[in-house]
C-alpha atoms as a PDB file:
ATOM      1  CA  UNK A   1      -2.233 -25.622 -27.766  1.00  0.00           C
ATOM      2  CA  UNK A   2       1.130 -23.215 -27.731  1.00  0.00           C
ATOM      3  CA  UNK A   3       1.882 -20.685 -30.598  1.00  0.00           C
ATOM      4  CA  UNK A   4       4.293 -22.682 -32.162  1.00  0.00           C
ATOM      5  CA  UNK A   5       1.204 -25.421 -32.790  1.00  0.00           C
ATOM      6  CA  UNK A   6      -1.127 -23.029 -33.161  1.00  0.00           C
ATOM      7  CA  UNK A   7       1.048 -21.474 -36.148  1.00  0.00           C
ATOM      8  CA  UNK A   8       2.086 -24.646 -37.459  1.00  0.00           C
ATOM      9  CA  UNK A   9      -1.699 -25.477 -37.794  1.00  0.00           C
ATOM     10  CA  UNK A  10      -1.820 -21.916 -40.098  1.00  0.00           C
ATOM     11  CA  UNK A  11       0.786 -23.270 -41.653  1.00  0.00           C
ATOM     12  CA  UNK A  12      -0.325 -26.558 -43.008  1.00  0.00           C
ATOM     13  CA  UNK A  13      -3.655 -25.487 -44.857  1.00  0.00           C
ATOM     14  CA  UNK A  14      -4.168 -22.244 -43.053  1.00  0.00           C
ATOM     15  CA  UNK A  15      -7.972 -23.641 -41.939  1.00  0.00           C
ATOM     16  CA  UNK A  16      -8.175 -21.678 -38.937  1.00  0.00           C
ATOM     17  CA  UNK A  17      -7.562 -18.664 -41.301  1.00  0.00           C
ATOM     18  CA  UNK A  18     -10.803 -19.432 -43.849  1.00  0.00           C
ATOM     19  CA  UNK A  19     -13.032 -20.645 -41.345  1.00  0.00           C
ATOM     20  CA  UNK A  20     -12.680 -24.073 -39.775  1.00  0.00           C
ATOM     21  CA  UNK A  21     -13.713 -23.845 -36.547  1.00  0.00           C
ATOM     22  CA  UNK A  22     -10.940 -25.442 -33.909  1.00  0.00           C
ATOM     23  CA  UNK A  23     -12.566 -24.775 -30.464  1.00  0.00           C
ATOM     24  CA  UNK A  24      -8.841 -24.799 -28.169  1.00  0.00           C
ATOM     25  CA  UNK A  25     -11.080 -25.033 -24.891  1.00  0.00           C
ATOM     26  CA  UNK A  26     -14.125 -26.649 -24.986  1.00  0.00           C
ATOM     27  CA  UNK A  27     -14.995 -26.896 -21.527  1.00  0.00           C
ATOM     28  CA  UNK A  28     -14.816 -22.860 -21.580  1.00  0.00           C
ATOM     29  CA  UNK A  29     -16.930 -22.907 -24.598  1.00  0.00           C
ATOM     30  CA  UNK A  30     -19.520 -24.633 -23.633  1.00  0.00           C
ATOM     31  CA  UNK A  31     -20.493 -22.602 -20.669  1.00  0.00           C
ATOM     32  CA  UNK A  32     -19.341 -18.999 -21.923  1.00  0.00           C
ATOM     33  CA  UNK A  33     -22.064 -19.733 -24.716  1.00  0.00           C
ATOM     34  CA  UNK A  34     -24.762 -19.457 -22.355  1.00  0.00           C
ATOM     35  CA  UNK A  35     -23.627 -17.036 -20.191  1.00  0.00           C
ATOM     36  CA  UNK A  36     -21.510 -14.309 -22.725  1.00  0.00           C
ATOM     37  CA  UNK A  37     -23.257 -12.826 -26.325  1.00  0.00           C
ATOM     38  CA  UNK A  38     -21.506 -14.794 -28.291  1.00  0.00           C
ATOM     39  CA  UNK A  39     -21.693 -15.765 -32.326  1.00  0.00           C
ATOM     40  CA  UNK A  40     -19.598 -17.063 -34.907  1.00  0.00           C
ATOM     41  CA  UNK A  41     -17.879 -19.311 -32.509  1.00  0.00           C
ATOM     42  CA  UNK A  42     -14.921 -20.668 -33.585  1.00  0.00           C
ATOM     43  CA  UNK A  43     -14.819 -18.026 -36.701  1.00  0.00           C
ATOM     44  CA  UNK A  44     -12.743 -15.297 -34.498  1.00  0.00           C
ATOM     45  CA  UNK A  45      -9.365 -15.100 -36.248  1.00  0.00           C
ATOM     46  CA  UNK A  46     -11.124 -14.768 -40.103  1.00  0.00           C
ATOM     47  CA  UNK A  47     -12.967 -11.899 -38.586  1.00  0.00           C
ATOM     48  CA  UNK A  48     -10.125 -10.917 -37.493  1.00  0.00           C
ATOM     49  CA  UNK A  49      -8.204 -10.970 -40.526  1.00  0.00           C
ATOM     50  CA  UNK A  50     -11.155  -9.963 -42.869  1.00  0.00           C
ATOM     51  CA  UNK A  51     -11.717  -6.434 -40.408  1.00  0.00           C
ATOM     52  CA  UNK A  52      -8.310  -6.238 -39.912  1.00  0.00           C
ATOM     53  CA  UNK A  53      -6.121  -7.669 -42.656  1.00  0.00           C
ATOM     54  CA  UNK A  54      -2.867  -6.163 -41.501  1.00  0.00           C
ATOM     55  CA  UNK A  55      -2.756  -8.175 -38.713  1.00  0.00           C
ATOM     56  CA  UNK A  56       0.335  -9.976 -37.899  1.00  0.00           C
ATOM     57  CA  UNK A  57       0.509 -13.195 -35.865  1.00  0.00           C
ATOM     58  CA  UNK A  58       3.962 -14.096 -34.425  1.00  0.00           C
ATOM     59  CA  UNK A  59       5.364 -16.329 -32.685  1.00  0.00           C
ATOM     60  CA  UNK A  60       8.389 -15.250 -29.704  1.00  0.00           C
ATOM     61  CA  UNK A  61      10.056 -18.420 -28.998  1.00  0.00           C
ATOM     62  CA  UNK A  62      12.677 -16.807 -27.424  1.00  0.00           C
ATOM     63  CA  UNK A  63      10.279 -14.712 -25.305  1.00  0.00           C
ATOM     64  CA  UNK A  64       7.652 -17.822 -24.872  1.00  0.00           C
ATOM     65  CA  UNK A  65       4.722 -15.312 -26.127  1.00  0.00           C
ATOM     66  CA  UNK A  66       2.353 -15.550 -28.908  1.00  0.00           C
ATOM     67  CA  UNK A  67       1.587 -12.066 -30.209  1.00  0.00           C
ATOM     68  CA  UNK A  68      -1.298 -10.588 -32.456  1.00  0.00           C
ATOM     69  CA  UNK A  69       0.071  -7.040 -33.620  1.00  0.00           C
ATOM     70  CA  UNK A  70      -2.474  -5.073 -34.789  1.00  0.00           C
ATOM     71  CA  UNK A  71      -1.542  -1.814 -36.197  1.00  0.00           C
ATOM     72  CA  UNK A  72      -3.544   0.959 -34.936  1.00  0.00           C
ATOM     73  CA  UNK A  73      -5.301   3.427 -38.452  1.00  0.00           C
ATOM     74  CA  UNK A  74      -3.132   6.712 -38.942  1.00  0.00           C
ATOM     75  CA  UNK A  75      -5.659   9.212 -36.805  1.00  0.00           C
ATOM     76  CA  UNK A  76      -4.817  12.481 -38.975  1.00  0.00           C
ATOM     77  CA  UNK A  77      -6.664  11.326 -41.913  1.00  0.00           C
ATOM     78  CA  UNK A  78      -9.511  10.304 -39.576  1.00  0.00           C
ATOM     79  CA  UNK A  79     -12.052  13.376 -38.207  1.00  0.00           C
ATOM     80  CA  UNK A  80     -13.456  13.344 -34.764  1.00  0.00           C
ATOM     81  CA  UNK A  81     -16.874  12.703 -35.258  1.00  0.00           C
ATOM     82  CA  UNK A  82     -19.063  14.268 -32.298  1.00  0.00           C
ATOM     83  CA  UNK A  83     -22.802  13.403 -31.468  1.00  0.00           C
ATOM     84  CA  UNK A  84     -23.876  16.502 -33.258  1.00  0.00           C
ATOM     85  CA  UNK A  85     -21.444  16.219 -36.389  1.00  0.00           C
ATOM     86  CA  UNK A  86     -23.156  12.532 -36.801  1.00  0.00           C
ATOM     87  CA  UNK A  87     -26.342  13.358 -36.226  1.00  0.00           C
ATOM     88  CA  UNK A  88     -25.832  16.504 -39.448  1.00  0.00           C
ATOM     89  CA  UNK A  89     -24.497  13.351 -41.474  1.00  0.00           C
ATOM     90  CA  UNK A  90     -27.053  11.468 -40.916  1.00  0.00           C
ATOM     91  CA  UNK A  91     -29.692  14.203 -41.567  1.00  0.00           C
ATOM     92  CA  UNK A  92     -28.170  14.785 -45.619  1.00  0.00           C
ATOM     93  CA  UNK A  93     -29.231  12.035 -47.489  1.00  0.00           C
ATOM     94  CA  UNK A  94     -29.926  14.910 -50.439  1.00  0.00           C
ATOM     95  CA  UNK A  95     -28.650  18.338 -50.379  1.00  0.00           C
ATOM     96  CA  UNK A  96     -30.481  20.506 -47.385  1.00  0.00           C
ATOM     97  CA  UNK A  97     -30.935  24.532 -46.658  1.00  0.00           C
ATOM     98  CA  UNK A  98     -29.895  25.138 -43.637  1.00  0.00           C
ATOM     99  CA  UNK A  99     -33.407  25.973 -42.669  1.00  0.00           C
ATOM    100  CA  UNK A 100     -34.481  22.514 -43.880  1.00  0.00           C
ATOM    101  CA  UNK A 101     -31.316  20.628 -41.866  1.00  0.00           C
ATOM    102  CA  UNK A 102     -31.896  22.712 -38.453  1.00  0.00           C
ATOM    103  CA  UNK A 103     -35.882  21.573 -39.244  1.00  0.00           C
ATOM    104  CA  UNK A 104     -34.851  17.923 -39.880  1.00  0.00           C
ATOM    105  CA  UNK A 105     -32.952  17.970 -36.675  1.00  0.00           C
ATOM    106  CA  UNK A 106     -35.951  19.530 -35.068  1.00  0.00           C
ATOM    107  CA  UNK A 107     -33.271  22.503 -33.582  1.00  0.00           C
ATOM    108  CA  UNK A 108     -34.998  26.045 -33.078  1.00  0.00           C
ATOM    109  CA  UNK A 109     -32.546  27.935 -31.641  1.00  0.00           C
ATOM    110  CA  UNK A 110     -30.388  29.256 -35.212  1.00  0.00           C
ATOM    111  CA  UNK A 111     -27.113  30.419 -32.981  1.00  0.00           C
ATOM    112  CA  UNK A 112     -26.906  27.234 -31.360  1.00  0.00           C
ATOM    113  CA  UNK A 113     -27.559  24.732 -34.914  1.00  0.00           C
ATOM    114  CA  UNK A 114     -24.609  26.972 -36.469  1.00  0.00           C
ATOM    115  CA  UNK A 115     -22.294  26.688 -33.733  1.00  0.00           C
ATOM    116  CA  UNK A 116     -22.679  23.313 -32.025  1.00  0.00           C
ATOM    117  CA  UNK A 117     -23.624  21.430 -35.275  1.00  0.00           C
ATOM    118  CA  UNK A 118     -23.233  23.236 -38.939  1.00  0.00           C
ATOM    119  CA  UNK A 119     -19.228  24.617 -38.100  1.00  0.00           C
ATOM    120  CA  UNK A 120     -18.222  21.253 -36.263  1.00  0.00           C
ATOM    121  CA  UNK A 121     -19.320  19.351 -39.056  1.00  0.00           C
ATOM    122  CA  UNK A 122     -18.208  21.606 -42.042  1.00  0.00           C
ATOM    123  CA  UNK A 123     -14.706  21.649 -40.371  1.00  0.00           C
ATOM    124  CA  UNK A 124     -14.709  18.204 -40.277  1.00  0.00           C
ATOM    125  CA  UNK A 125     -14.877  17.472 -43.665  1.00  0.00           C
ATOM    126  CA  UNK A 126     -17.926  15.357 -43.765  1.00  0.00           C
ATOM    127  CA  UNK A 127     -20.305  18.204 -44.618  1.00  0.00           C
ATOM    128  CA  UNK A 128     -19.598  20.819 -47.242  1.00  0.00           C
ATOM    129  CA  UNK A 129     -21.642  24.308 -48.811  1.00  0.00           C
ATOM    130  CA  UNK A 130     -22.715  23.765 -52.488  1.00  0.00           C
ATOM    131  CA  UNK A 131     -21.456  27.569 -53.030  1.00  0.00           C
ATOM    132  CA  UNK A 132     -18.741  27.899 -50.683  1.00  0.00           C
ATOM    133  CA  UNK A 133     -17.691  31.219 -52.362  1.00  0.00           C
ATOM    134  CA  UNK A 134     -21.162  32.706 -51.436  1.00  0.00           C
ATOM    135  CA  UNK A 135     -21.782  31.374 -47.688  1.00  0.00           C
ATOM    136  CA  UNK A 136     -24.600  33.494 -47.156  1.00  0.00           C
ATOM    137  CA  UNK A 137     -26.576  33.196 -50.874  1.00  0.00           C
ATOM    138  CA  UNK A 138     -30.414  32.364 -50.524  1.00  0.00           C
ATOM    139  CA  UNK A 139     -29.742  29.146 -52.891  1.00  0.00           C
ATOM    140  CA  UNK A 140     -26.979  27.984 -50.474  1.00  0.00           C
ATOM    141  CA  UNK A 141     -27.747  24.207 -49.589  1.00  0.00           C
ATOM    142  CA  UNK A 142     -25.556  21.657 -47.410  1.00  0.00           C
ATOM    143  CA  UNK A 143     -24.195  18.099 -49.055  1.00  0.00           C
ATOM    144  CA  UNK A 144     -22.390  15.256 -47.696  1.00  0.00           C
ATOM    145  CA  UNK A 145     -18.496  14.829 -49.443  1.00  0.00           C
ATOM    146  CA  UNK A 146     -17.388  11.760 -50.421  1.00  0.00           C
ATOM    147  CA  UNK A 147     -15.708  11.381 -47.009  1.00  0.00           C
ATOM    148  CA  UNK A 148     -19.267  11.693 -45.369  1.00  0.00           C
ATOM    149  CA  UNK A 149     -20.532   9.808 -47.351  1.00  0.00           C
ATOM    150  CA  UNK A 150     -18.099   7.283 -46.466  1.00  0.00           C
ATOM    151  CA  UNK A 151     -18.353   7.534 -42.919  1.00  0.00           C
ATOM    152  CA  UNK A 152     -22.260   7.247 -42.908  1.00  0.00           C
ATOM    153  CA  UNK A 153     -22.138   3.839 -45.084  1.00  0.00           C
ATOM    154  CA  UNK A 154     -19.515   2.451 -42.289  1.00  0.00           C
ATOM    155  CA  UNK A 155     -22.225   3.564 -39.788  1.00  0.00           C
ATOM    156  CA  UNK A 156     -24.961   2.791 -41.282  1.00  0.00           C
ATOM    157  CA  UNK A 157     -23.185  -0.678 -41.339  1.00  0.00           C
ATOM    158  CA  UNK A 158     -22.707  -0.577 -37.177  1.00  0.00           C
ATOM    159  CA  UNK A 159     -25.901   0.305 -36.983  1.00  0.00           C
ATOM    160  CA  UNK A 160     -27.358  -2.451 -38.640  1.00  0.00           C
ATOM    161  CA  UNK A 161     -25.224  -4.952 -36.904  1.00  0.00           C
ATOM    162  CA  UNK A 162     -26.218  -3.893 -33.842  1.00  0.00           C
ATOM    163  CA  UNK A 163     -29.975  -4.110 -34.440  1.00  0.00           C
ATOM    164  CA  UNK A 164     -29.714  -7.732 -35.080  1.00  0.00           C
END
């Protein structure tokens, strides 16, 4: 099947869109299922649309291509999440001391918790100080923001997935 069938079949009912399966090579198919981790065969491009729902499929006549454009997420909203800034996420399901967050993260060493893993992940945004005004107060404790607590229900998410 070209693109120009291919589309036309998108076209007229849109099935490969919502879900009916149209297996384009079965002789591939049936072997690559026994030899590749595959699932959801024949469900690829609604995946693709429901992960990705800006994507764009074209078809180049003139340049005899089919083409899938996926843009690519603006980064600068996005933090870099290291190891360490994940693992501090994934420590805060309540609000923490930093005694009881270095503890949970079984960490002894105070210098190293506060430079490889508390300033990393306040800078990124994930983490923030319930009294930011008074960094070094007794009561001080350490919460996720909304944007952590965004990124850990997306992981959480990956991680389930990939336990099944």
């Amino acid at each position: 099947m070209n693109a120009t069938e291919f589309l036309s079949l998108l076209a007229r009912g849109e099935d490969s869109r919502h879900g009916t399966a149209n297996r384009r090579n079965p002789t591939l198919t049936e072997h690559a299922v026994h030899i590749l981790p595959y699932r959801g065969l024949g469900t690829g491009i609604p995946r693709v649309l429901h992960d990705w729902p800006d994507t764009r499929l074209m078809d180049d006549v003139a340049g005899n291509q089919f083409k899938v454009v996926m843009p690519r997420p603006h980064a600068h909203g996005a933090p870099e999440v290291t190891p360490e800034i994940a693992r501090v996420v994934q420590a805060l399901p309540v609000d923490l001391s930093r005694q009881e967050l270095q503890n949970s993260l079984r960490l002894k060493d105070v210098e190293h918790f506060r430079k490889s893993y508390l300033l990393p992940a306040l800078a990124s945004g994930l983490v923030e100080m319930t009294h930011p005004d008074k960094p070094f107060s007794s009561k001080q404790r350490y919460r996720l923001t909304p944007a952590g607590r965004q990124w850990l229900q997306v992981h959480s998410d990956d991680d389930q997935d990939n336990q099944r």
